[in-house]
C-alpha atoms as a PDB file:
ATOM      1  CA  UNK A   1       8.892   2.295  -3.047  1.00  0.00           C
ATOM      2  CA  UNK A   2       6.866   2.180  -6.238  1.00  0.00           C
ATOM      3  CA  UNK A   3       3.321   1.885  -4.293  1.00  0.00           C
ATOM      4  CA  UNK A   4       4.522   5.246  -2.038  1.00  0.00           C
ATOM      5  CA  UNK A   5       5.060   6.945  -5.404  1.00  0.00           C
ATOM      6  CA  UNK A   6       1.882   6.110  -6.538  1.00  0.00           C
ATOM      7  CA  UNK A   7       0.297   7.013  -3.448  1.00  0.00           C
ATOM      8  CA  UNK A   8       1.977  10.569  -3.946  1.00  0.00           C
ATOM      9  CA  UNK A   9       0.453  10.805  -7.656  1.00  0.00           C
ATOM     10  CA  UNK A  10      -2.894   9.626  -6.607  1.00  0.00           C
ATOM     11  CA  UNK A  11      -2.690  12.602  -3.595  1.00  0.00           C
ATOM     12  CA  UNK A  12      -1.664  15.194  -5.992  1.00  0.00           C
ATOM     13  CA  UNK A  13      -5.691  14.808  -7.154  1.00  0.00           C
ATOM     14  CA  UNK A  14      -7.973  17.350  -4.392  1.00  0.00           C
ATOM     15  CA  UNK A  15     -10.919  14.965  -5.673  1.00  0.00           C
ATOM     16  CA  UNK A  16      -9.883  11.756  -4.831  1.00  0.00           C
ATOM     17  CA  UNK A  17      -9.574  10.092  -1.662  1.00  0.00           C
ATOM     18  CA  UNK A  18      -6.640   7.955  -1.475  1.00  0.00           C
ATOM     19  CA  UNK A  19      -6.360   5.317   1.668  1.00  0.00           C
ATOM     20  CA  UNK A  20      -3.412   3.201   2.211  1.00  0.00           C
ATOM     21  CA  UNK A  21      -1.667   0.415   4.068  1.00  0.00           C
ATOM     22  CA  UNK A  22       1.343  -0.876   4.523  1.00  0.00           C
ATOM     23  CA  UNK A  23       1.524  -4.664   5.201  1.00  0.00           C
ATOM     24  CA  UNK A  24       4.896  -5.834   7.225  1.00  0.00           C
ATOM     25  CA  UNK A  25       5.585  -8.705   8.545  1.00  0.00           C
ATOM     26  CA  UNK A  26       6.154  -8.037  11.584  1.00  0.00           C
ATOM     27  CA  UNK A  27       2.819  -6.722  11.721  1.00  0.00           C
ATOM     28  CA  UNK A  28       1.424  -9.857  10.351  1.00  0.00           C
ATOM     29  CA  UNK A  29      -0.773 -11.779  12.433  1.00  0.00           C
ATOM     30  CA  UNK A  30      -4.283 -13.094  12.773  1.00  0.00           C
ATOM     31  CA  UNK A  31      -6.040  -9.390  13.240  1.00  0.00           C
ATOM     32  CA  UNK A  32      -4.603  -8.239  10.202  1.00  0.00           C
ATOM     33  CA  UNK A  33      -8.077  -8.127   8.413  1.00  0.00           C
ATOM     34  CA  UNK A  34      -9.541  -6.484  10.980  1.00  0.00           C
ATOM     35  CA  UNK A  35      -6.740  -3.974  11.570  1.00  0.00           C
ATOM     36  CA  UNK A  36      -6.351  -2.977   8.055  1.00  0.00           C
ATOM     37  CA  UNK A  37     -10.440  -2.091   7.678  1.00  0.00           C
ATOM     38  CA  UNK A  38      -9.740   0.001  11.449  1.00  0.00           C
ATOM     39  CA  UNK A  39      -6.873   2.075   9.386  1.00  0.00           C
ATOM     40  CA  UNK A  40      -8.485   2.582   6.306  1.00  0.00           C
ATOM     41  CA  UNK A  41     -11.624   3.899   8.315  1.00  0.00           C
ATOM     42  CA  UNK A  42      -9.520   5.943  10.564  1.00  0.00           C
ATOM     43  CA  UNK A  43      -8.179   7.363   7.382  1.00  0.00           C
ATOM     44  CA  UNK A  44     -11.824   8.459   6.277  1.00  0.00           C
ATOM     45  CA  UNK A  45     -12.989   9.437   9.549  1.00  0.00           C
ATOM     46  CA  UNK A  46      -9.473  11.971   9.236  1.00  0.00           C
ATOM     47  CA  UNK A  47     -11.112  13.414   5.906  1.00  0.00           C
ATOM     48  CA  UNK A  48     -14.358  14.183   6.843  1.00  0.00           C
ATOM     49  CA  UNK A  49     -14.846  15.109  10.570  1.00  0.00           C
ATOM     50  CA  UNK A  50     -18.777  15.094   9.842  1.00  0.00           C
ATOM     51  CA  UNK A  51     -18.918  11.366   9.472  1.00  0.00           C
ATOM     52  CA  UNK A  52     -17.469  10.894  13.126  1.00  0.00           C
ATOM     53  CA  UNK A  53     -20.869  11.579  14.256  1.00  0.00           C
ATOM     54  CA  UNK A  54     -22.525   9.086  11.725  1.00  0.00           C
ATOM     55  CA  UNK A  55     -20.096   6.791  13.586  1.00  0.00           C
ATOM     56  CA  UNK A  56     -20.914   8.087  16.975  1.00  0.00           C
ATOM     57  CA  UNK A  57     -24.695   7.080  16.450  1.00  0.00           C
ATOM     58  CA  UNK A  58     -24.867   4.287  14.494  1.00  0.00           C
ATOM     59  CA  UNK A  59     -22.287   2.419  15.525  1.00  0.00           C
ATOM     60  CA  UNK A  60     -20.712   3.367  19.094  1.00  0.00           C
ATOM     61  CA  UNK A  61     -24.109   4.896  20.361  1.00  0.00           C
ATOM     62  CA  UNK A  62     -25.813   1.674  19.241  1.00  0.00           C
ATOM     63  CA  UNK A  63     -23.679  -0.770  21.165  1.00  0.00           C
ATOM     64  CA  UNK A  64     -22.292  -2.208  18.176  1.00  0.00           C
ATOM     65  CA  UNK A  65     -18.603  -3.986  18.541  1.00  0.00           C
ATOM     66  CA  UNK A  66     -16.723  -3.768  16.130  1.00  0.00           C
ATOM     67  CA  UNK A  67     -16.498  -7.478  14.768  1.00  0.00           C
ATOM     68  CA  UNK A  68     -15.517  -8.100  10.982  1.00  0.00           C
ATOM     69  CA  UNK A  69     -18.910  -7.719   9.580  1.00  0.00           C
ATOM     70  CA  UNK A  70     -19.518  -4.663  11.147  1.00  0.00           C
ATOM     71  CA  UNK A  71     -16.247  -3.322  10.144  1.00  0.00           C
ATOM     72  CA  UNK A  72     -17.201  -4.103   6.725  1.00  0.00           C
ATOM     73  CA  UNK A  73     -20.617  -2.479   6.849  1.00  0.00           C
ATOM     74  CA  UNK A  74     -19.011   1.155   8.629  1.00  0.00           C
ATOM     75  CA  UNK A  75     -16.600   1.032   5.448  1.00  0.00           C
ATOM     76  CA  UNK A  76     -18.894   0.866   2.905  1.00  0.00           C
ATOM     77  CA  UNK A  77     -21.047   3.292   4.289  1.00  0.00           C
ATOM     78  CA  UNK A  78     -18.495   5.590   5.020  1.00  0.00           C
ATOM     79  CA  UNK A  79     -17.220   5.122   1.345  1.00  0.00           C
ATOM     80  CA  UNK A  80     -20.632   6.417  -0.198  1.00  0.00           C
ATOM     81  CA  UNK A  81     -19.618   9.482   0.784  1.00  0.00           C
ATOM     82  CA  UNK A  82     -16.961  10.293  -1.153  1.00  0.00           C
ATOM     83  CA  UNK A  83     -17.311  10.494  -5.334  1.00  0.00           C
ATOM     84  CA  UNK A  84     -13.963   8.962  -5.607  1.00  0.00           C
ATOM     85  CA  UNK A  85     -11.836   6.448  -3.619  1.00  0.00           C
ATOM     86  CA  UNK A  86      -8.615   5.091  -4.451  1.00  0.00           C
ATOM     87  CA  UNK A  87      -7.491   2.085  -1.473  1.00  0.00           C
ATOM     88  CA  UNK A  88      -3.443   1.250  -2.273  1.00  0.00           C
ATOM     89  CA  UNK A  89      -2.343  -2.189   0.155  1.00  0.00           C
ATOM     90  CA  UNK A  90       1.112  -2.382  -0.356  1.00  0.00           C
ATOM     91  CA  UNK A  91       3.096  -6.205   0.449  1.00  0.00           C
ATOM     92  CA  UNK A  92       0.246  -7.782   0.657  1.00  0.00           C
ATOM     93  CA  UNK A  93       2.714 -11.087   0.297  1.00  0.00           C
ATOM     94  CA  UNK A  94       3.979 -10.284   4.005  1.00  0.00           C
ATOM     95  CA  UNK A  95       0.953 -10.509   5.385  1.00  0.00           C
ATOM     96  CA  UNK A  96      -0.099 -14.490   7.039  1.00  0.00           C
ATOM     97  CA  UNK A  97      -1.042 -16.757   3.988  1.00  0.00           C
ATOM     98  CA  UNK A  98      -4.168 -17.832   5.603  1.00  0.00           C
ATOM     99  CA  UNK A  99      -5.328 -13.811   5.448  1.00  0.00           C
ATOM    100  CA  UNK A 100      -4.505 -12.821   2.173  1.00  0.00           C
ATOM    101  CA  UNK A 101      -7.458 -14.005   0.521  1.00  0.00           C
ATOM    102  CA  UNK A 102      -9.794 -12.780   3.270  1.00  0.00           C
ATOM    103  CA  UNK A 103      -8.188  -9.423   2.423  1.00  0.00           C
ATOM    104  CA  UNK A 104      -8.571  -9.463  -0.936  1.00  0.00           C
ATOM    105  CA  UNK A 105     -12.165 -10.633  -1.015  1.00  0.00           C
ATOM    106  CA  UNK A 106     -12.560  -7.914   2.051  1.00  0.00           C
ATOM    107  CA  UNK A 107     -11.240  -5.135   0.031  1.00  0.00           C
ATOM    108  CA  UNK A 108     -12.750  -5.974  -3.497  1.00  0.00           C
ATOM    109  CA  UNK A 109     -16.661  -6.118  -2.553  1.00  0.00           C
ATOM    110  CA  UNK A 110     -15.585  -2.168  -2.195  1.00  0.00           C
ATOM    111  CA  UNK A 111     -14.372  -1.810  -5.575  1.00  0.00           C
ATOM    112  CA  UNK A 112     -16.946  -0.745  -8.485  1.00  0.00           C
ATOM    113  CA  UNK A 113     -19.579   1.789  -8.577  1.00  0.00           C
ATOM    114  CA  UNK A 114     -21.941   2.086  -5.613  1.00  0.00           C
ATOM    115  CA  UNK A 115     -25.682   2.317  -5.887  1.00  0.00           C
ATOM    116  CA  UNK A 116     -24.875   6.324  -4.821  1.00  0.00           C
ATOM    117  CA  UNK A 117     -22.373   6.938  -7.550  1.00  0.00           C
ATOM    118  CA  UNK A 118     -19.273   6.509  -5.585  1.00  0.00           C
ATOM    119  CA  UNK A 119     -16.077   5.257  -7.169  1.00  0.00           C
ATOM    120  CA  UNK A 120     -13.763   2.979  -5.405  1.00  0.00           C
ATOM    121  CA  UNK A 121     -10.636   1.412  -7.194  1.00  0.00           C
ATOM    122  CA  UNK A 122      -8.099  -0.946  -4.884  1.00  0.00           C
ATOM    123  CA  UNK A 123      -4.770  -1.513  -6.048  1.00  0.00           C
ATOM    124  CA  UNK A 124      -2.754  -4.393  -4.138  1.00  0.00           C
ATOM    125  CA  UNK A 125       0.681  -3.895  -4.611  1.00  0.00           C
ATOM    126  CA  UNK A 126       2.523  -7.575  -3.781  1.00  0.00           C
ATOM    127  CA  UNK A 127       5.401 -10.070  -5.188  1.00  0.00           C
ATOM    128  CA  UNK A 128       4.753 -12.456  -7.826  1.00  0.00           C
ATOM    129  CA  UNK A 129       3.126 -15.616  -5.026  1.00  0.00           C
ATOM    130  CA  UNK A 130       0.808 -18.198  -6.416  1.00  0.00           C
ATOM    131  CA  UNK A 131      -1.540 -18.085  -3.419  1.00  0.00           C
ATOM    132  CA  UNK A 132      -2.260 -14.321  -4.527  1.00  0.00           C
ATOM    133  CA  UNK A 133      -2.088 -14.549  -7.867  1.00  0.00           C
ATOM    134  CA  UNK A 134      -4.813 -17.414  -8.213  1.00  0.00           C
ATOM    135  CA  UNK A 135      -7.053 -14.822  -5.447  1.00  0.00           C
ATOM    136  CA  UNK A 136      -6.417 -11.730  -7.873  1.00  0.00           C
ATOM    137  CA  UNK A 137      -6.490 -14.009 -11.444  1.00  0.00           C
ATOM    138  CA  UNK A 138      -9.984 -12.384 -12.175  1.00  0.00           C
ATOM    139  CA  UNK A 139      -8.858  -8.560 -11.620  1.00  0.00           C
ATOM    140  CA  UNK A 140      -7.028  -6.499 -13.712  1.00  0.00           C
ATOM    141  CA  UNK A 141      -3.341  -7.262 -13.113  1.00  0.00           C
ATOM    142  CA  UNK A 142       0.105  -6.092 -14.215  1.00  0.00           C
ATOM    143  CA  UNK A 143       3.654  -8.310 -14.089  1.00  0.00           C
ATOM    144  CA  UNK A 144       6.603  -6.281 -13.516  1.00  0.00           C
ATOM    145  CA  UNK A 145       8.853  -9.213 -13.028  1.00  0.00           C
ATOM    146  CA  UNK A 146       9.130  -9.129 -16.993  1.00  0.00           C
ATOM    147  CA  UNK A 147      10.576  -5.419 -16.891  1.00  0.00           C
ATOM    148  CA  UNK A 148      13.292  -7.175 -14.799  1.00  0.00           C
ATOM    149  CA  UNK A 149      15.740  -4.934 -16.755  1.00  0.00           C
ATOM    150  CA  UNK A 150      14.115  -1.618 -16.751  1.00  0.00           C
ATOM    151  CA  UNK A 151      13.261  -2.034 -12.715  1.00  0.00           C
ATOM    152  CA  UNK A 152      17.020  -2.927 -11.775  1.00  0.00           C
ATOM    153  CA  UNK A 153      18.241   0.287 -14.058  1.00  0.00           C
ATOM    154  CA  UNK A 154      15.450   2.429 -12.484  1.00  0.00           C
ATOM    155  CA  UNK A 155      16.870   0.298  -8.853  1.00  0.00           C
ATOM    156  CA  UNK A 156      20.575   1.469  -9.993  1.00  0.00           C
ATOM    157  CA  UNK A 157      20.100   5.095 -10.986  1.00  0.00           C
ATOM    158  CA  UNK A 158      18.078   5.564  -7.790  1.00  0.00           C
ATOM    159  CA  UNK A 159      21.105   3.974  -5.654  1.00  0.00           C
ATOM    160  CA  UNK A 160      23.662   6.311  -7.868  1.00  0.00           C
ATOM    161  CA  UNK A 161      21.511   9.597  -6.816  1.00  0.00           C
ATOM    162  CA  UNK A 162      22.123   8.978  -3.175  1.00  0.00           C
ATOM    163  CA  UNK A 163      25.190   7.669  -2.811  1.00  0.00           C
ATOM    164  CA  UNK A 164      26.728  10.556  -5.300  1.00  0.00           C
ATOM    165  CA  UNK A 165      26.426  13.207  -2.504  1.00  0.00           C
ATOM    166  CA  UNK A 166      28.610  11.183  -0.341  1.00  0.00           C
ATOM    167  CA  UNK A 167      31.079   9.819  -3.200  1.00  0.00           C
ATOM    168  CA  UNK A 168      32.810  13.837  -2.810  1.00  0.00           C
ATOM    169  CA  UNK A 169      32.639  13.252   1.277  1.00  0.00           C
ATOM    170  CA  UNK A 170      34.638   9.516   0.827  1.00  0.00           C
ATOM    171  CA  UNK A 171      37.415  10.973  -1.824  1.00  0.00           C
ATOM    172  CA  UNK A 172      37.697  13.855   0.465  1.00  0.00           C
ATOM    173  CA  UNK A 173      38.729  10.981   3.475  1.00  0.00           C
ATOM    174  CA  UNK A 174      40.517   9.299   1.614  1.00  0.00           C
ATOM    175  CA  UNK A 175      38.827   6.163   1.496  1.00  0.00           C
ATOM    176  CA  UNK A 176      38.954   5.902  -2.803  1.00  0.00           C
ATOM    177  CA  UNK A 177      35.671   5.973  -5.170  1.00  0.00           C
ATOM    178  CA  UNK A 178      35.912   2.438  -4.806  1.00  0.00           C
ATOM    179  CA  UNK A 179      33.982   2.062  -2.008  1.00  0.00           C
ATOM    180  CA  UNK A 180      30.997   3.909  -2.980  1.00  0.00           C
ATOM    181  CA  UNK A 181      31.252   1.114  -5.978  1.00  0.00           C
ATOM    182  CA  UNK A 182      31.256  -1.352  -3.669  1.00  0.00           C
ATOM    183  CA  UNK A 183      28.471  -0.183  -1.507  1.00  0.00           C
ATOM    184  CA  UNK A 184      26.587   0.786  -4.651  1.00  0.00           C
ATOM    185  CA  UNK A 185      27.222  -2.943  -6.022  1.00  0.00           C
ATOM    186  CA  UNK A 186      26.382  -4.325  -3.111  1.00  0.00           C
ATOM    187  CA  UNK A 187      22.981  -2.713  -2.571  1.00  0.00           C
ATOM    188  CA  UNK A 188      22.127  -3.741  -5.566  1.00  0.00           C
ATOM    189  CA  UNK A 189      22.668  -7.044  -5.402  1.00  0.00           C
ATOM    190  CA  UNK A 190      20.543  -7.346  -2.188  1.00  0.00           C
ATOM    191  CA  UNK A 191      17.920  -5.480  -3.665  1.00  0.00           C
ATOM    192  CA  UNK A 192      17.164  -8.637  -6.129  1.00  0.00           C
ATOM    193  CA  UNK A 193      14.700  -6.290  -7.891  1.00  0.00           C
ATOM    194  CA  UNK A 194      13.044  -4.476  -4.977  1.00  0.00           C
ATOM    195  CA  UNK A 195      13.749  -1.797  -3.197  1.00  0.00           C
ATOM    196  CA  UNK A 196      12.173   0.086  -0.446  1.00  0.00           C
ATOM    197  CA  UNK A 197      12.632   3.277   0.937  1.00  0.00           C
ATOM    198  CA  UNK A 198      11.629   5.895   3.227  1.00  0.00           C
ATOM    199  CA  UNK A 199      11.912   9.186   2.763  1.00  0.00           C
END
């Protein structure tokens, strides 16, 4: 939920390019690396029609497959040209153990300033998990597992705003506010200070 809203916010900028993924695990397996870099250069190839023919000739034209380092290469070519990149990976936790540092050390060689002036800025959005905490010690980090409080009350008013619509739709059925209580309770609960939604 909170890396979709701040997907939104980064979109709401003309100027920026903002590229995403979603990490699952039941997407998780041993071509995650690769199939990440394939999305997020799908995403720029969707932006800029122009650089499908940079693609076309240097790459497909060429013979080249498209193995990890050359995956690596097309993205950070494609990347110089745009002024301004934003990359969001959201659960980065779900993905195999064995590939999260691969993706992290993928992703952050395209972080910084480029030789041409482009700007690229990667937020990983993941639960608190040693193994990618020790891989992201050295970048810029924030803990919201100490806003506990604030999260579950932002978790709780969010769960109030869509169940009250239904709350008049129960009493009307008979069925008593409590149940919406319960429900709401037990969502809550469950949620253990995440939630995720899709809207």
């Amino acid at each position: 939920m909170l890396a979709s809203k701040i997907i939104r916010f980064l979109l709401s900028d003309q100027k920026t390019i903002v590229l995403y993924y979603f990490c699952s695990f039941s997407s998780s397996t041993g071509r995650t690396r690769s199939h990440i870099l394939k999305l997020l250069i799908t995403q720029l190839l969707n932006r800029s029609r122009d650089l499908a023919s940079y693609v076309y000739e240097e790459y497909v034209a060429m013979g080249k497959t498209t193995s990890m380092l050359q995956l690596k290469d097309l993205i950070f070519a494609l990347l110089q040209g745009f002024r301004i990149t934003r990359i969001v990976v959201d659960g980065l936790d779900e993905c195999d153990e064995s590939d999260q540092k691969d993706i992290i050390e993928d992703l952050r060689r395209l972080a910084g300033v480029s030789p041409s002036g482009s700007i690229c800025k990667i937020l990983f959005v993941s639960r608190d998990i040693s193994s990618i905490s020790q891989h992201l010690r050295k970048m810029s980090s924030i803990n919201l597992s100490f806003e506990r409080t604030a999260i579950d009350s932002a978790i709780k008013s969010f769960v109030i705003s869509k169940l009250d619509p239904v709350r008049e739709k129960v009493l009307h059925m008979n069925l008593g506010s409590g149940l919406i209580d319960s429900i709401s309770s037990e969502i809550l609960e469950k949620a253990d200070g995440e939630l995720t939604t899709s809207q």
